[in-house]
C-alpha atoms as a PDB file:
ATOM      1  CA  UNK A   1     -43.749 192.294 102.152  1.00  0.00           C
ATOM      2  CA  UNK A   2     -45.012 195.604 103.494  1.00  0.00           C
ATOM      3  CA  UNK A   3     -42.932 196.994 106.564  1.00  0.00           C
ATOM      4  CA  UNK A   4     -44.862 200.154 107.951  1.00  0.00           C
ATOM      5  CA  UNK A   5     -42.439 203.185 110.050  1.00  0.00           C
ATOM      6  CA  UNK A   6     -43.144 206.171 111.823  1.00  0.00           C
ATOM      7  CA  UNK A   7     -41.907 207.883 108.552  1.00  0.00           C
ATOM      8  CA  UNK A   8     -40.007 208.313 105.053  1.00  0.00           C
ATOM      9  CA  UNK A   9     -36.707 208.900 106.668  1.00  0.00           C
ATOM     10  CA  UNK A  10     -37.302 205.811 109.048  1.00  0.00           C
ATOM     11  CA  UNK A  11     -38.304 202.919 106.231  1.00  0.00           C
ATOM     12  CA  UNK A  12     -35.215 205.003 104.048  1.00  0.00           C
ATOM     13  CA  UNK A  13     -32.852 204.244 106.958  1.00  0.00           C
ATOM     14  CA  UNK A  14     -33.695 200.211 106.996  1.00  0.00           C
ATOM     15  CA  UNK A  15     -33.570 200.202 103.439  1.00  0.00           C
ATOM     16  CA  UNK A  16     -30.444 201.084 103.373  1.00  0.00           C
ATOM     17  CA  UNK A  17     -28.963 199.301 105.866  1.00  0.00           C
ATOM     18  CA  UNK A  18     -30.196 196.085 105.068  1.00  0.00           C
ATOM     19  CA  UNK A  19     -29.598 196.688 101.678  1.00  0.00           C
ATOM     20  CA  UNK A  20     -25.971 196.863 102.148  1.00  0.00           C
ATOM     21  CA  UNK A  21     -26.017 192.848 102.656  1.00  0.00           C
ATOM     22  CA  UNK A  22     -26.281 190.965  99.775  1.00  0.00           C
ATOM     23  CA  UNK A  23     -28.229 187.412  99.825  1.00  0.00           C
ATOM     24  CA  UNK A  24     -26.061 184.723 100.173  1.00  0.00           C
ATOM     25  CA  UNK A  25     -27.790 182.958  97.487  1.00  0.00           C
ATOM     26  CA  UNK A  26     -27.695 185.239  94.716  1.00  0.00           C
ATOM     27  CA  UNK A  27     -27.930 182.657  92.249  1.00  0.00           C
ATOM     28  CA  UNK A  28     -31.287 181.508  93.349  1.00  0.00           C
ATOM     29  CA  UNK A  29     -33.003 184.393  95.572  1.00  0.00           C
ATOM     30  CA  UNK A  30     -33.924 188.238  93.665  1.00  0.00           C
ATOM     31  CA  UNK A  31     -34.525 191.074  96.427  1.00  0.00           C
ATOM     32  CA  UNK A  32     -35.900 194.354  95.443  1.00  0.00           C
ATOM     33  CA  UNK A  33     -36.295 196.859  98.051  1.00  0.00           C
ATOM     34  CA  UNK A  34     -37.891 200.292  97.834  1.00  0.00           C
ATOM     35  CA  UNK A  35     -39.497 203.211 100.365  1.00  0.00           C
ATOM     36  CA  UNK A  36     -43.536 203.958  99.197  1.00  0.00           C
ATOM     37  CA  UNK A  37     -44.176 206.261 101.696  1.00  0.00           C
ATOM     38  CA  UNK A  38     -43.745 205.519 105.308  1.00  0.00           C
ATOM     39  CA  UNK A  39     -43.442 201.829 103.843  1.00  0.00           C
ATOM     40  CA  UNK A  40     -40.300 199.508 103.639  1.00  0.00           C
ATOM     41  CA  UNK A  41     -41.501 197.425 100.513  1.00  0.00           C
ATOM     42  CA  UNK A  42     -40.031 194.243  99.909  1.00  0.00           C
ATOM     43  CA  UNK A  43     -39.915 191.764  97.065  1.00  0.00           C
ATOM     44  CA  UNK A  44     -38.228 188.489  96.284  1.00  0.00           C
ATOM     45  CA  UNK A  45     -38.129 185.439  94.142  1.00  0.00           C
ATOM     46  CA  UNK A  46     -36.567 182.459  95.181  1.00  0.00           C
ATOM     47  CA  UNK A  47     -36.064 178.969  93.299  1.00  0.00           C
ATOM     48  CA  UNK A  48     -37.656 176.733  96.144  1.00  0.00           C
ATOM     49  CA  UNK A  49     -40.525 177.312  98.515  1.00  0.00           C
ATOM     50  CA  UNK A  50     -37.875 176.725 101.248  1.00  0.00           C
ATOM     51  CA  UNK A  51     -35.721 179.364 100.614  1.00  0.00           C
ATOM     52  CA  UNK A  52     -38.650 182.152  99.940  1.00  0.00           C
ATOM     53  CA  UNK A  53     -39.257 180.700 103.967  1.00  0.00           C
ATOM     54  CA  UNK A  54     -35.605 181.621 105.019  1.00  0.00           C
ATOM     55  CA  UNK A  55     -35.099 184.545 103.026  1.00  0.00           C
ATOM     56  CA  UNK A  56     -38.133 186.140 104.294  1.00  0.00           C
ATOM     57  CA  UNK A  57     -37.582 184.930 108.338  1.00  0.00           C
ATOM     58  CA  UNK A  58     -33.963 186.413 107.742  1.00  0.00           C
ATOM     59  CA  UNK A  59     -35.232 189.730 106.411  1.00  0.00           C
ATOM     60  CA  UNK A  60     -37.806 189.794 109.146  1.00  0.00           C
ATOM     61  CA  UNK A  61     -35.358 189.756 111.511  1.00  0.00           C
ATOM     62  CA  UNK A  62     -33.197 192.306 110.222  1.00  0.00           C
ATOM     63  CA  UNK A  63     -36.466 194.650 109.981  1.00  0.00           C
ATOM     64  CA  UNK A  64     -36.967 193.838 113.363  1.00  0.00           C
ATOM     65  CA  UNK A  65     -33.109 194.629 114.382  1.00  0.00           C
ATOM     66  CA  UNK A  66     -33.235 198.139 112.394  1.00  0.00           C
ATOM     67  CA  UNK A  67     -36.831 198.893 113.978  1.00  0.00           C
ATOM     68  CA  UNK A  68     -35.670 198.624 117.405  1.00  0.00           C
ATOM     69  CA  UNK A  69     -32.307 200.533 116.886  1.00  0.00           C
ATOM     70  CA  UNK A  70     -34.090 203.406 115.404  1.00  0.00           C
ATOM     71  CA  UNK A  71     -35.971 202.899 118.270  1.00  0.00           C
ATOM     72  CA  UNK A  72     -33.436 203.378 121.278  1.00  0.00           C
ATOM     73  CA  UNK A  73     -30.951 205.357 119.123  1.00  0.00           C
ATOM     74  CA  UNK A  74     -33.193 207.335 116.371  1.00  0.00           C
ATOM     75  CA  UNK A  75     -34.234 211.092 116.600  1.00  0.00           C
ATOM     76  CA  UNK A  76     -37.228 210.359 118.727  1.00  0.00           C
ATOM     77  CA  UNK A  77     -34.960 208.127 121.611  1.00  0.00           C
ATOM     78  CA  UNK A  78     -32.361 211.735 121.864  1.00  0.00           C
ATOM     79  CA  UNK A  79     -35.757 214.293 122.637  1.00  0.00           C
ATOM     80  CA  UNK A  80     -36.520 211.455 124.984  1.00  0.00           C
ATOM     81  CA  UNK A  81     -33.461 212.168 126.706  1.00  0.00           C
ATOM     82  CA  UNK A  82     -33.110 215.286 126.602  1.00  0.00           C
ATOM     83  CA  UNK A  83     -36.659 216.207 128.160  1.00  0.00           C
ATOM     84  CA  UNK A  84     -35.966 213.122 130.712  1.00  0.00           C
ATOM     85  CA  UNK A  85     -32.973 215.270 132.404  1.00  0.00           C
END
C-alpha cells in the first residue's frame, strides 16, 4: 500500500507513529514500513485472506488518524494561525 503526503517529513512522521504499535498477531501478520519519497509505503503478509482484510482496514485507519492530526496540528495548521490573527 502506497500512502502519498505533502512531504518526506510528513509520510516520516506516520511512519513512525504507527510504527510504534506492534500487530497483535505477530505470529501470523509481517509489516514492513518505509518513506520513498513523499510516500508512506506499506507491506504485509498475513496467513489468511481475512486477516490481510483487517490488518490493512486497521492500518488505513491509523493513516487516516495521523493524516488528519498533521493536518490540524502539523507545521502548515500553526502558519494558518498565525496569519489568521
Amino acid at each position: 500500500i502506497r500512502v502519498p503526503f505533502a512531504n518526506p517529513k510528513h509520510a516520516t512522521i506516520a511512519m513512525q507513529v504507527i510504527d510504534v504499535d506492534p500487530e497483535l498477531q505477530r505470529e501470523a501478520v509481517k509489516r514492513t514500513l518505509a518513506v520513498e519519497g513523499n510516500d508512506l509505503v506499506a507491506s504485509f503478509a498475513t496467513s489468511t485472506v481475512r486477516l490481510a482484510r483487517l490488518t490493512t482496514n486497521g492500518f488505513l485507519e491509523n493513516v487516516d488518524l495521523v493524516a488528519r492530526t498533521i493536518g490540524e496540528f502539523g507545521e502548515d495548521s500553526e502558519r494558518k494561525q498565525v496569519i489568521s490573527t
